[in-house]
N, C-alpha and C. Protein backbone atom coordinates (compact mmCIF):
# COMPACT_ATOMS: atom_id res chain seq x y z
N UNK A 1 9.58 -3.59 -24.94
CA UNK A 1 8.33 -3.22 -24.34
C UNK A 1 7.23 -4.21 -24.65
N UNK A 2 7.42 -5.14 -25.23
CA UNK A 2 6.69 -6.09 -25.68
C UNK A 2 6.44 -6.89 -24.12
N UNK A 3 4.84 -7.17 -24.48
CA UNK A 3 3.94 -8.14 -23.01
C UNK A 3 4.60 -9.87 -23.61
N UNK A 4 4.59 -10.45 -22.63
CA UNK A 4 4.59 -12.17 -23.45
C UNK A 4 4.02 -12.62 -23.59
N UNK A 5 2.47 -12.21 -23.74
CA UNK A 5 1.25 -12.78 -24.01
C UNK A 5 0.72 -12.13 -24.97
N UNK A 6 1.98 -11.69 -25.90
CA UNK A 6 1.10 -10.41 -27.16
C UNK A 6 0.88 -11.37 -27.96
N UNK A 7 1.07 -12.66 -28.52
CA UNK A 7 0.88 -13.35 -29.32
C UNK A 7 -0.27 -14.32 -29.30
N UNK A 8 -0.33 -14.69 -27.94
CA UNK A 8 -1.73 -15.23 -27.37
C UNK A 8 -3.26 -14.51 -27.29
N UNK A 9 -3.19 -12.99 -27.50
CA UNK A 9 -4.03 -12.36 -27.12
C UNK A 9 -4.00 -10.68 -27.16
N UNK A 10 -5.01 -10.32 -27.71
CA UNK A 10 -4.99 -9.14 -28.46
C UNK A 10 -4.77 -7.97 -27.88
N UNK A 11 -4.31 -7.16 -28.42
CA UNK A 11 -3.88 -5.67 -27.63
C UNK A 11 -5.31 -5.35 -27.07
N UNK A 12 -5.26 -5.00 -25.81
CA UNK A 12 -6.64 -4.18 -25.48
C UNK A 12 -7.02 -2.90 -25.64
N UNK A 13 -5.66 -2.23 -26.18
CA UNK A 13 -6.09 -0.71 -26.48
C UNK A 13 -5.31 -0.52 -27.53
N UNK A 14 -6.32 -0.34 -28.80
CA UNK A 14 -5.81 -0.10 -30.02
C UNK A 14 -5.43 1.12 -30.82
N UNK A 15 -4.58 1.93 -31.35
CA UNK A 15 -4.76 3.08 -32.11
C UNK A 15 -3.12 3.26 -33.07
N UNK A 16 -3.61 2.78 -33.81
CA UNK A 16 -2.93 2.11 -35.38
C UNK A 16 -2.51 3.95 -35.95
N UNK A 17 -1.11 4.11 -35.83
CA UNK A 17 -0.39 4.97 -36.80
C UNK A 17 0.05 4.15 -38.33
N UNK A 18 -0.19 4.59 -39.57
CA UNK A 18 0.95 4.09 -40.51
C UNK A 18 1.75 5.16 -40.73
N UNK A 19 3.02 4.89 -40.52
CA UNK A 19 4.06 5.47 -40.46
C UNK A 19 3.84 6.80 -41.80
N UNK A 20 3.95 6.01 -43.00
CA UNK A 20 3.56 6.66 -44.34
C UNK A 20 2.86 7.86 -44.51
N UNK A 21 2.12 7.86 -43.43
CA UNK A 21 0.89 9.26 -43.54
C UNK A 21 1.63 9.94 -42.73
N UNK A 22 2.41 10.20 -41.88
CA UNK A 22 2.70 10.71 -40.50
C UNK A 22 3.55 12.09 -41.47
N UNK A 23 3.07 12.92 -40.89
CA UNK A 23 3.44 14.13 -41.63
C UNK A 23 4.90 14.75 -41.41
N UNK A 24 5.46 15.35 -42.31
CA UNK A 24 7.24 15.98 -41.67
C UNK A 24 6.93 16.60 -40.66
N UNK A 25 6.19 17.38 -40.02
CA UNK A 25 6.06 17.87 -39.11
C UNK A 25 5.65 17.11 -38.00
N UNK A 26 5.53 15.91 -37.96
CA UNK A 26 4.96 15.22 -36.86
C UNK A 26 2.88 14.98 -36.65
N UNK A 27 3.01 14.70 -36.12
CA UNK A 27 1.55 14.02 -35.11
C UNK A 27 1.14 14.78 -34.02
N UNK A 28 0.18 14.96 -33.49
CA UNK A 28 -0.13 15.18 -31.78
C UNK A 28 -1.68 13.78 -31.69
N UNK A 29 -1.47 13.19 -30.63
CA UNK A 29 -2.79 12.19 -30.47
C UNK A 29 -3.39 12.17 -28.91
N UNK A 30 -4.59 12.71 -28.63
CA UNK A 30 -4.66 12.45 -27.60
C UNK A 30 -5.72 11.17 -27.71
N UNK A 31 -5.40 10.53 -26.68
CA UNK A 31 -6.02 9.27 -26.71
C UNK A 31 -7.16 8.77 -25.24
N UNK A 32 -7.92 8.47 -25.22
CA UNK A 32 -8.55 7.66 -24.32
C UNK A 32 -9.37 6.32 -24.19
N UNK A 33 -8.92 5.63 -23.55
CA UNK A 33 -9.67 4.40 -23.63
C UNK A 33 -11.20 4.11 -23.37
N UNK A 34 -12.12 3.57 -23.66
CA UNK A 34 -13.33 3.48 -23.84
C UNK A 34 -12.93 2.63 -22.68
N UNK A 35 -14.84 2.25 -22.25
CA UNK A 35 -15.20 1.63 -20.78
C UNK A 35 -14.36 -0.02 -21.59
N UNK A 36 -14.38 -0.97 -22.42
CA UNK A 36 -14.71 -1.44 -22.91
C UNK A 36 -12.92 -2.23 -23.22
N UNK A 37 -11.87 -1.00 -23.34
CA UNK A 37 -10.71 -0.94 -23.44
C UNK A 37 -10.37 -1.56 -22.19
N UNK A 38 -10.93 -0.48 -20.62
CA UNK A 38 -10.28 -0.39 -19.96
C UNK A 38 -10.66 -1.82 -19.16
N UNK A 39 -11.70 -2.51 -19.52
CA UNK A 39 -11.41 -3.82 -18.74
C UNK A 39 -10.78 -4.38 -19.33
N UNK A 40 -10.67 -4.34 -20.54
CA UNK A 40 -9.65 -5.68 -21.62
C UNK A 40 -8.08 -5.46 -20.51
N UNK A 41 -7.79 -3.96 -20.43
CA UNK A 41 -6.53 -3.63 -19.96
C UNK A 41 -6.77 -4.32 -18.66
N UNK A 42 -7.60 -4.42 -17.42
CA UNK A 42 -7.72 -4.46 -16.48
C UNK A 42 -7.33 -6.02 -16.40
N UNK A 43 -7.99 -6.72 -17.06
CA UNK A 43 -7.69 -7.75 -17.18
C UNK A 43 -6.72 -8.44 -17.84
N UNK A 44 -6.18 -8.27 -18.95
CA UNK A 44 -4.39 -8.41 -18.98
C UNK A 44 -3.72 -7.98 -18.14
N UNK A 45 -3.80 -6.92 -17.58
CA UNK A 45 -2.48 -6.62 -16.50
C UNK A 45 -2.84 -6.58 -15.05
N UNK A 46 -4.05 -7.90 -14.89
CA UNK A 46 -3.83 -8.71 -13.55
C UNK A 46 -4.69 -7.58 -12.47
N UNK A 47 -5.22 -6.03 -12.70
CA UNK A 47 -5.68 -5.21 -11.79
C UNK A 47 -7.08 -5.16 -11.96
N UNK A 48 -7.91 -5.28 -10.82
CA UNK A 48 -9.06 -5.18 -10.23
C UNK A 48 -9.85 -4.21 -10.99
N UNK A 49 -9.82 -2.90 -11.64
CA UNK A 49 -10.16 -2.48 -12.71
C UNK A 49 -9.27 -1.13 -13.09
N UNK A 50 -9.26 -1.03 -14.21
CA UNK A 50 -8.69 1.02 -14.57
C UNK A 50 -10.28 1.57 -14.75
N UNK A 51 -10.11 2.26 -13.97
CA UNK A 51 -11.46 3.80 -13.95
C UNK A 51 -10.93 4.71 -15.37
N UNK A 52 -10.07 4.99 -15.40
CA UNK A 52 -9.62 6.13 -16.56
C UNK A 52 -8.31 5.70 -17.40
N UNK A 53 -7.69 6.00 -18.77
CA UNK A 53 -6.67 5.29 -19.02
C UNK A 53 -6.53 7.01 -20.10
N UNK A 54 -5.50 7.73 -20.11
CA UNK A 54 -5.85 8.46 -21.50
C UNK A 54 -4.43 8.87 -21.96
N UNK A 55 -4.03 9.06 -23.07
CA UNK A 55 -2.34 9.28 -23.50
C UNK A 55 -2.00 10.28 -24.08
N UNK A 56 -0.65 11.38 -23.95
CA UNK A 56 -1.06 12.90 -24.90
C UNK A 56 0.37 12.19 -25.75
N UNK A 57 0.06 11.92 -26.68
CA UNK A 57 1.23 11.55 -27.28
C UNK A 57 1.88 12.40 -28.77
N UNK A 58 3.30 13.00 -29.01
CA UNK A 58 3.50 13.22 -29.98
C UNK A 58 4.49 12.48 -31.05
N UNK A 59 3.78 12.21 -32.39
CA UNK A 59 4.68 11.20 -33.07
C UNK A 59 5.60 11.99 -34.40
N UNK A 60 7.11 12.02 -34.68
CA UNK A 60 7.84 12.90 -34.84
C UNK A 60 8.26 12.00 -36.05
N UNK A 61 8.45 12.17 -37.18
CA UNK A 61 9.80 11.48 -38.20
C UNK A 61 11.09 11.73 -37.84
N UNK A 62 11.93 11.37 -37.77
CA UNK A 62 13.60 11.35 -37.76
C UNK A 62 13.85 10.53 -38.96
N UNK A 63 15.61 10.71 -38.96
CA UNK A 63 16.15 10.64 -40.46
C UNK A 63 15.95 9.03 -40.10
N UNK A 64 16.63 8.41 -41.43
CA UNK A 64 16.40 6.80 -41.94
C UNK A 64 15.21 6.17 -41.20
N UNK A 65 13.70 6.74 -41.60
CA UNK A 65 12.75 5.36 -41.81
C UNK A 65 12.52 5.95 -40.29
N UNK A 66 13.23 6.46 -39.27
CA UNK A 66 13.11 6.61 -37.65
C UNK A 66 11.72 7.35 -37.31
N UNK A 67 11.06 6.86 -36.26
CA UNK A 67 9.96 7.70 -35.54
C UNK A 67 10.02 8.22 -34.11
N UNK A 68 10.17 9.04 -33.97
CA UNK A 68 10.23 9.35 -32.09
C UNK A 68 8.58 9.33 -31.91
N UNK A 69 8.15 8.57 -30.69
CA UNK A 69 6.95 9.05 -29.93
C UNK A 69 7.24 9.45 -28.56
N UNK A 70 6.86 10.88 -28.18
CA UNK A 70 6.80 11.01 -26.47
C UNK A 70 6.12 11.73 -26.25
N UNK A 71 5.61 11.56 -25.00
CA UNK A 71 4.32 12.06 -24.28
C UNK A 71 4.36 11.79 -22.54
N UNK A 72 3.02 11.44 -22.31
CA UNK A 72 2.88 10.70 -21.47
C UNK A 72 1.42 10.51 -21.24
N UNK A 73 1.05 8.99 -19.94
CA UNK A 73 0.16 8.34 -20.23
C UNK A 73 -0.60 8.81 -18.75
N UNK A 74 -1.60 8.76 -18.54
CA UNK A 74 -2.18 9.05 -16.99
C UNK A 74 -3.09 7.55 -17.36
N UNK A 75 -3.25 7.21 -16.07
CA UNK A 75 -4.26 6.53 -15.41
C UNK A 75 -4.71 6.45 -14.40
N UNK A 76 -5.78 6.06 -13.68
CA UNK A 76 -6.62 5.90 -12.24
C UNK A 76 -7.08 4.32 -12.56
N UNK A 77 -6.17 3.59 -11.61
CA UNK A 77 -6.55 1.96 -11.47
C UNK A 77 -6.82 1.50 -9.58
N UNK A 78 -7.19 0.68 -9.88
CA UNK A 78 -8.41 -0.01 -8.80
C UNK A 78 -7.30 -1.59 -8.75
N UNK A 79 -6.67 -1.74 -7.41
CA UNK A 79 -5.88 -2.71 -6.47
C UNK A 79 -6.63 -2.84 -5.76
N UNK A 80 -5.57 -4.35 -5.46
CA UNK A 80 -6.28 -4.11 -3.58
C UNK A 80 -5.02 -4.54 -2.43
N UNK A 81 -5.10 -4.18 -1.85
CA UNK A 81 -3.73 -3.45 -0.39
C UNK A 81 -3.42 -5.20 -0.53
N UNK A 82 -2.06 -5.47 -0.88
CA UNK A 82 -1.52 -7.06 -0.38
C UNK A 82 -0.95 -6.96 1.28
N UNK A 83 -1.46 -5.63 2.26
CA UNK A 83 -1.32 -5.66 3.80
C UNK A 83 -3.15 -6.49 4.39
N UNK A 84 -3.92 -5.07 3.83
CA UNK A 84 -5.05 -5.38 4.21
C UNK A 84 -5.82 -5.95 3.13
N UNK A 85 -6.01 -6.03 2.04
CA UNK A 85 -7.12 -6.45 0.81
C UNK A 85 -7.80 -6.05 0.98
N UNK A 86 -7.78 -4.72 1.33
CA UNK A 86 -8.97 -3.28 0.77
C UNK A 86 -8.51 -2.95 -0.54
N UNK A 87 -9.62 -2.68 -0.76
CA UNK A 87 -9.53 -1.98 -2.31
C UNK A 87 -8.60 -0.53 -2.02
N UNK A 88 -8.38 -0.35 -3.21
CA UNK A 88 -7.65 0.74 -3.35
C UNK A 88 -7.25 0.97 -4.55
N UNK A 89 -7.46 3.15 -5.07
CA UNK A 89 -6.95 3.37 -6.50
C UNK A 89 -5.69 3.61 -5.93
N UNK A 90 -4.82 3.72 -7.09
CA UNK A 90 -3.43 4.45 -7.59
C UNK A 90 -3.72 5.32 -8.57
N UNK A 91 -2.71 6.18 -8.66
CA UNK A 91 -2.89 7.47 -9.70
C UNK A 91 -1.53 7.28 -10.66
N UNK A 92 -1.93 6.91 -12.00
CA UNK A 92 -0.45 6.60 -12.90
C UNK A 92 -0.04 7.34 -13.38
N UNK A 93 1.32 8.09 -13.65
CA UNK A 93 1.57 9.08 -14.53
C UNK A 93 3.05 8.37 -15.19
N UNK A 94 3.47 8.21 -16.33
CA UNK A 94 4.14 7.71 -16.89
C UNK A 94 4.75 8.68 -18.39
N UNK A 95 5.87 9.07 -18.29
CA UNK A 95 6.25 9.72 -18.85
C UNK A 95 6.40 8.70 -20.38
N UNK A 96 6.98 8.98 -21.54
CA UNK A 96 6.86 8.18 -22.54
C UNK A 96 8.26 8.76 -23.62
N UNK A 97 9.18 8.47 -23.94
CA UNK A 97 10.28 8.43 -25.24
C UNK A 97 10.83 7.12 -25.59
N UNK A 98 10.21 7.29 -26.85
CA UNK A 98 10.49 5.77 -27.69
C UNK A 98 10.98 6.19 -28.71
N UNK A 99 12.01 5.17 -29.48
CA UNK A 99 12.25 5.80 -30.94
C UNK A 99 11.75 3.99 -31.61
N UNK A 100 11.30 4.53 -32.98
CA UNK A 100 10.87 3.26 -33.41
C UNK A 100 12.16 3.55 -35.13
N UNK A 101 12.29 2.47 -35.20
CA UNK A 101 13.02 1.86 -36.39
C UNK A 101 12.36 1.00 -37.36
N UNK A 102 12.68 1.06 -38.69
CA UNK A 102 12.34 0.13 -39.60
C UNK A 102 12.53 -1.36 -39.05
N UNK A 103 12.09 -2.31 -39.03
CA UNK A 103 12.46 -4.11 -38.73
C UNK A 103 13.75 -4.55 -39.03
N UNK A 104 14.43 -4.24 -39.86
CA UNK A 104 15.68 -4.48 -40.82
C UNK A 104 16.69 -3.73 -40.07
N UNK A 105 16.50 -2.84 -39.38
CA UNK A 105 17.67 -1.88 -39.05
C UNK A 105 17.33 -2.42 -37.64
N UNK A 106 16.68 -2.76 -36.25
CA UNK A 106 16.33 -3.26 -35.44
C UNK A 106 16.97 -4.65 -35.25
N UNK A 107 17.18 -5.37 -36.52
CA UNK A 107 17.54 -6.88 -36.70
C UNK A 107 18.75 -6.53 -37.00
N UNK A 108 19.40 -5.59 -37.44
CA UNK A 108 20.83 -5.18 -37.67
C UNK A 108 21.54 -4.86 -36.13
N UNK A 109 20.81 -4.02 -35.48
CA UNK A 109 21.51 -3.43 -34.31
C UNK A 109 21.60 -4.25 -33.53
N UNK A 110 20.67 -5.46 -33.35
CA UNK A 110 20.47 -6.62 -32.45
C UNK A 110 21.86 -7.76 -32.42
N UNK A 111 21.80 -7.60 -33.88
CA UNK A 111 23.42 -9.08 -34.32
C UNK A 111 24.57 -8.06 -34.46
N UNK A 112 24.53 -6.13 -34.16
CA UNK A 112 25.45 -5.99 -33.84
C UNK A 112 26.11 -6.11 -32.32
N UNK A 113 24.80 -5.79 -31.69
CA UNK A 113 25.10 -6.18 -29.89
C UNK A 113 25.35 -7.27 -29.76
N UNK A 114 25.05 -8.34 -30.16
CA UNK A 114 25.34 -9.77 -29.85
C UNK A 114 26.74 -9.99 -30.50
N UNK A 115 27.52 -9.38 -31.51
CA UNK A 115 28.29 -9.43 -31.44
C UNK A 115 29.85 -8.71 -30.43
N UNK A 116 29.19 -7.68 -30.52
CA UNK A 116 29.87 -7.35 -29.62
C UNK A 116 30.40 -7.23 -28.15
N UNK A 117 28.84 -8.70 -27.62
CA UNK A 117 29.01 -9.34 -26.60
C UNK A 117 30.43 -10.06 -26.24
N UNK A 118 31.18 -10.49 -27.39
CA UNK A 118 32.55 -10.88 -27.20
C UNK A 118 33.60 -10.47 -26.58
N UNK A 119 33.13 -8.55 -26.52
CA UNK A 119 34.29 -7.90 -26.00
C UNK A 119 34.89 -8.29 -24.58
N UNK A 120 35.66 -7.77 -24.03
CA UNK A 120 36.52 -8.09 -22.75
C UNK A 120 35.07 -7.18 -21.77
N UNK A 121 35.00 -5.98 -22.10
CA UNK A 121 34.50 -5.00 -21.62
C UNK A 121 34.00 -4.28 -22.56
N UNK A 122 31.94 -4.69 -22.69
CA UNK A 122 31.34 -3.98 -23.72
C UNK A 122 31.30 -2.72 -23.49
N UNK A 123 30.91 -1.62 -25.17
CA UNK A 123 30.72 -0.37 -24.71
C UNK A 123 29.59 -0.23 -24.23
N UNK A 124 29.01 0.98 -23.17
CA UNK A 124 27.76 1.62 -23.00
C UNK A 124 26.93 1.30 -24.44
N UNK A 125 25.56 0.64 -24.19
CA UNK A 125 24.85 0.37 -25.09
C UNK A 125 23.59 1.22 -24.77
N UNK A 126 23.46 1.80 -25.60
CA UNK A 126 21.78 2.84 -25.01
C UNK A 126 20.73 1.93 -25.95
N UNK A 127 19.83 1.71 -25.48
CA UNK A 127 18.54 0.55 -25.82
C UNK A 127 18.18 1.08 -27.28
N UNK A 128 18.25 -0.33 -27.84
CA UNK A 128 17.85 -0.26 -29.17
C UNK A 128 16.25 0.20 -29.44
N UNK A 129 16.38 0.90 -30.46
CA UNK A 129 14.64 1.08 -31.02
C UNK A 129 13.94 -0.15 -30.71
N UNK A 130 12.67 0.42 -30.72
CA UNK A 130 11.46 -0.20 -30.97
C UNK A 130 11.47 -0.72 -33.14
N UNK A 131 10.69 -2.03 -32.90
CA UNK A 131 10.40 -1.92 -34.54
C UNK A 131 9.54 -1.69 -35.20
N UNK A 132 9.40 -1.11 -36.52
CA UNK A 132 7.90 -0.79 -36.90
C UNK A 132 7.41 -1.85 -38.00
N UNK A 133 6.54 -2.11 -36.95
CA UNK A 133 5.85 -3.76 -37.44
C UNK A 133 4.68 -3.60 -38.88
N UNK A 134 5.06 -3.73 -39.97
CA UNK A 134 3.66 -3.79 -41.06
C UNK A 134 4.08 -2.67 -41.04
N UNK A 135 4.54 -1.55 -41.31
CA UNK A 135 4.76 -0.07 -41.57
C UNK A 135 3.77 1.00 -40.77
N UNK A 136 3.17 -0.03 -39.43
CA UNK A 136 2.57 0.88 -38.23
C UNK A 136 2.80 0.21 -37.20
N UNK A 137 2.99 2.13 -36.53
CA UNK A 137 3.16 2.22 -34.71
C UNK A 137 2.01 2.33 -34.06
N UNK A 138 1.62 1.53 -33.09
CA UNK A 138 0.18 1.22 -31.89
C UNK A 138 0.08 2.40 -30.76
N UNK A 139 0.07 3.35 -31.41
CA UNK A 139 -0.25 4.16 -29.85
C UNK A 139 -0.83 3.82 -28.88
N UNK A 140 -1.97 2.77 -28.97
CA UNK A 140 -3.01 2.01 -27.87
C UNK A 140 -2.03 0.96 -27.13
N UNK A 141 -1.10 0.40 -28.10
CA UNK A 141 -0.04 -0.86 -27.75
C UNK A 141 1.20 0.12 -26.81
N UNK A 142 1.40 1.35 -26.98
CA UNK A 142 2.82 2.20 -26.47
C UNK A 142 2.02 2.18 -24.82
N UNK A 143 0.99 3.25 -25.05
CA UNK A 143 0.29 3.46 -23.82
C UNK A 143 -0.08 2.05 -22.87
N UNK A 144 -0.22 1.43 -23.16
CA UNK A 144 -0.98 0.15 -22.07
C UNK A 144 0.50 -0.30 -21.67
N UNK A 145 1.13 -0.53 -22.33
CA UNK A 145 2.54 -1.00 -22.01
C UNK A 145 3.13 0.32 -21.09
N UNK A 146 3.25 1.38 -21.26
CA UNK A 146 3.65 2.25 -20.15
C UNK A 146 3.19 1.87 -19.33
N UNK A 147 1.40 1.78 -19.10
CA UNK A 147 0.96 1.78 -18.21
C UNK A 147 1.22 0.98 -17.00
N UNK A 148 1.16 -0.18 -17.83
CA UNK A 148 1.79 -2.20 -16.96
C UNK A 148 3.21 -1.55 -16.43
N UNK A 149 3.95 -0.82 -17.03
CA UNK A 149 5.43 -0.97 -16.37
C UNK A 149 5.40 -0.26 -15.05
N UNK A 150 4.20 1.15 -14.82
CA UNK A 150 4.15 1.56 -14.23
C UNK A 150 3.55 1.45 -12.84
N UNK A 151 2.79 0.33 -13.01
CA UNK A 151 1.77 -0.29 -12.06
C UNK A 151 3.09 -1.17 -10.59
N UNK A 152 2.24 -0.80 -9.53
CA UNK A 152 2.81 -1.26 -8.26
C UNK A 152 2.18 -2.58 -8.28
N UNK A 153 3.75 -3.22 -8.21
CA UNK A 153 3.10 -4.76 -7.93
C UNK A 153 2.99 -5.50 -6.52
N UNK A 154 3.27 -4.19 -5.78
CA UNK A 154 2.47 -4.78 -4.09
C UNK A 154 2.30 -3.41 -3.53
N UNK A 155 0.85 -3.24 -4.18
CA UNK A 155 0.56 -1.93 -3.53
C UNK A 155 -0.01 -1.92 -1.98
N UNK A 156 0.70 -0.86 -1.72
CA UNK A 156 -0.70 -0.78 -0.21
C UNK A 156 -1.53 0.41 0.06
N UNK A 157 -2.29 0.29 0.77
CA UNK A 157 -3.05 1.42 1.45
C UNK A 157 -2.20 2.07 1.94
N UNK A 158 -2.62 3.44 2.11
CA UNK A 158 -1.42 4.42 2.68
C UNK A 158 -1.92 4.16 4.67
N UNK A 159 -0.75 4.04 4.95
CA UNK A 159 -0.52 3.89 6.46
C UNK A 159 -0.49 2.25 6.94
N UNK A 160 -0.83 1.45 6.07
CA UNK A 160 -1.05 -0.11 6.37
C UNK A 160 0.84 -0.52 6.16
N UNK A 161 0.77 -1.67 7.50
CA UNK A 161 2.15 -2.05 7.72
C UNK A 161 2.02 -3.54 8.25
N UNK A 162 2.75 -4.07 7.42
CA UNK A 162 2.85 -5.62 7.55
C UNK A 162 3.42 -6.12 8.72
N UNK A 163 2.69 -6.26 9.99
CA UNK A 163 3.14 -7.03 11.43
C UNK A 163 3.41 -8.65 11.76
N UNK A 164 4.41 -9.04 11.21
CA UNK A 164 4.30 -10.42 11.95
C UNK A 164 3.98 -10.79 13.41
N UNK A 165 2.85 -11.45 13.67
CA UNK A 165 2.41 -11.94 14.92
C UNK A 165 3.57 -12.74 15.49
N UNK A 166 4.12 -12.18 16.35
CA UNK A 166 5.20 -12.28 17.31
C UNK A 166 4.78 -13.12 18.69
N UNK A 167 5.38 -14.38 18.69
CA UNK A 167 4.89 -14.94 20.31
C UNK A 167 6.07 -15.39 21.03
N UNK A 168 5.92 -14.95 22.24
CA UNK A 168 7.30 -15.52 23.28
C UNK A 168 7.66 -17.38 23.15
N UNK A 169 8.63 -18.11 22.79
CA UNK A 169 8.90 -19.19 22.68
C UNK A 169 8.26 -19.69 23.85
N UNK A 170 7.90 -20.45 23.79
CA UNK A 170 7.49 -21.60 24.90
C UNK A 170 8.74 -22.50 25.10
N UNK A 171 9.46 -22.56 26.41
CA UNK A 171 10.68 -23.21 26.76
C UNK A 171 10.23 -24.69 26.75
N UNK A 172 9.38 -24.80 27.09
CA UNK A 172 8.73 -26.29 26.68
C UNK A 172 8.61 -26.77 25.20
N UNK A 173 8.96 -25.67 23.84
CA UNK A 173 8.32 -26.33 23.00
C UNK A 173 9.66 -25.93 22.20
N UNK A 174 10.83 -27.36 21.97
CA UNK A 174 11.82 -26.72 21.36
C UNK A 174 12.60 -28.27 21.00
N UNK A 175 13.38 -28.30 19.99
CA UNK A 175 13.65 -29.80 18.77
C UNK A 175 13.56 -30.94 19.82
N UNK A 176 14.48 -30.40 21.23
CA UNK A 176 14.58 -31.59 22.33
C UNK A 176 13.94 -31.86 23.41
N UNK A 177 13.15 -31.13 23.40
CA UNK A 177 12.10 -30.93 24.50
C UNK A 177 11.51 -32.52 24.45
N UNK A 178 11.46 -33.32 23.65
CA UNK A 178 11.27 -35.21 24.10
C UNK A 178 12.26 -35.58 24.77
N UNK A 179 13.54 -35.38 24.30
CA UNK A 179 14.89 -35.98 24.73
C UNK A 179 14.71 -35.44 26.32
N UNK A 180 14.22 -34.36 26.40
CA UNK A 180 14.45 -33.97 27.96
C UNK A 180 13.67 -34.23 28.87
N UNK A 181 11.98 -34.68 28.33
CA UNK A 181 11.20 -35.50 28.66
C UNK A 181 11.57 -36.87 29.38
N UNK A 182 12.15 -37.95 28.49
CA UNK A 182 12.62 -39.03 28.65
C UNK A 182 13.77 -39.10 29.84
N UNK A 183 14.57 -38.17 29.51
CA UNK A 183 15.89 -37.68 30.78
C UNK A 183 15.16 -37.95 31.94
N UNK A 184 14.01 -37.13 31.89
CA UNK A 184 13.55 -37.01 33.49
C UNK A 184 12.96 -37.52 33.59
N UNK A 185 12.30 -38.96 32.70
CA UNK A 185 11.57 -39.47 33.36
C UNK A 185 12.32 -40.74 33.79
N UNK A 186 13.62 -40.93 33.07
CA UNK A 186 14.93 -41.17 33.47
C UNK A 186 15.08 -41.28 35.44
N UNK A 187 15.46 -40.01 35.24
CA UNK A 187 15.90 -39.71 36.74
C UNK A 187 14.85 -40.16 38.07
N UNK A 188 13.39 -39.70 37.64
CA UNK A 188 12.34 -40.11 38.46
C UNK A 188 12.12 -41.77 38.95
N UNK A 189 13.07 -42.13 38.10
CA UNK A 189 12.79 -44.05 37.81
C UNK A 189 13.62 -44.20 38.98
């Protein structure tokens, strides 16, 4: 779930779990992004603006070091139609189950898949954890990343339909239409 520009440039929506505090019973977080968030977001993920961004997320312990987070994320973002280039919102709803892992056990499961890339015919692999980086999970970093996955990357206006301007060939205007030129002016001689 990682952006490729996380290293270049800072999460725009921040909200720092340390694992350590997170109670046996779990977490509940509801989250919303400030005006302030939502252009940082708007502007990493390429859209014209988010009006609203907010996340109901619950964060769970599981056995060895494991964290489940799931929820889900809503947003209201601001496109514009790649038919017409009217503006236009979308309405995001993005469901959310992640399990996060210690770094060490993440780097284990990784050189076990790669090994077992050798097989004739690998087994069903169900996606490795997330890792927990510095001994905290980004709820601001989970949510914006739902959000980007969820986003239409050629949205349109509802009812707008892409027409190619269609014109009858001109029998005059075709690779040999010189060659047939010359012919006749050929014959006229």
């Amino acid at each position: 779930m990682s952006r490729s520009n996380a290293e270049s440039r800072p999460d725009p929506w921040r909200s720092p779990v340390i694992v350590a505090q997170i109670p046996d019973t779990g977490l509940h977080r509801k989250l919303e992004a400030t005006a302030a968030e939502r252009q940082a977001i708007a502007e990493v993920g390429g859209l014209r603006e988010v009006l609203s961004a907010q996340a109901d997320l619950d964060v769970v312990p599981r056995s060895g070091g494991r964290v489940q987070v799931t929820g889900h994320i809503r947003a209201r973002i601001g496109q514009t139609c790649v038919v017409t280039l009217d503006p236009i919102e979308s309405e995001i709803k993005e469901e959310v189950d992640l399990v996060f892992a210690p770094e060490a056990e993440v780097r284990k499961m990784a050189d076990l898949i790669e090994e077992g890339q050798d097989d004739e015919e690998p087994p069903e692999v169900i996606d490795p954890p997330e890792p927990i980086i510095n001994g905290i999970i980004d709820l601001g970093r989970i949510a914006t990343d739902a959000l980007f996955l969820a986003v239409d990357p050629y949205p349109r206006k509802e009812g707008a339909v892409f027409e190619a301007e269609v014109t009858a060939p001109d029998p005059e205007d075709h690779p040999f239409a010189a060659l047939k030129a010359l012919q006749d002016n050929k014959k006229d001689q």
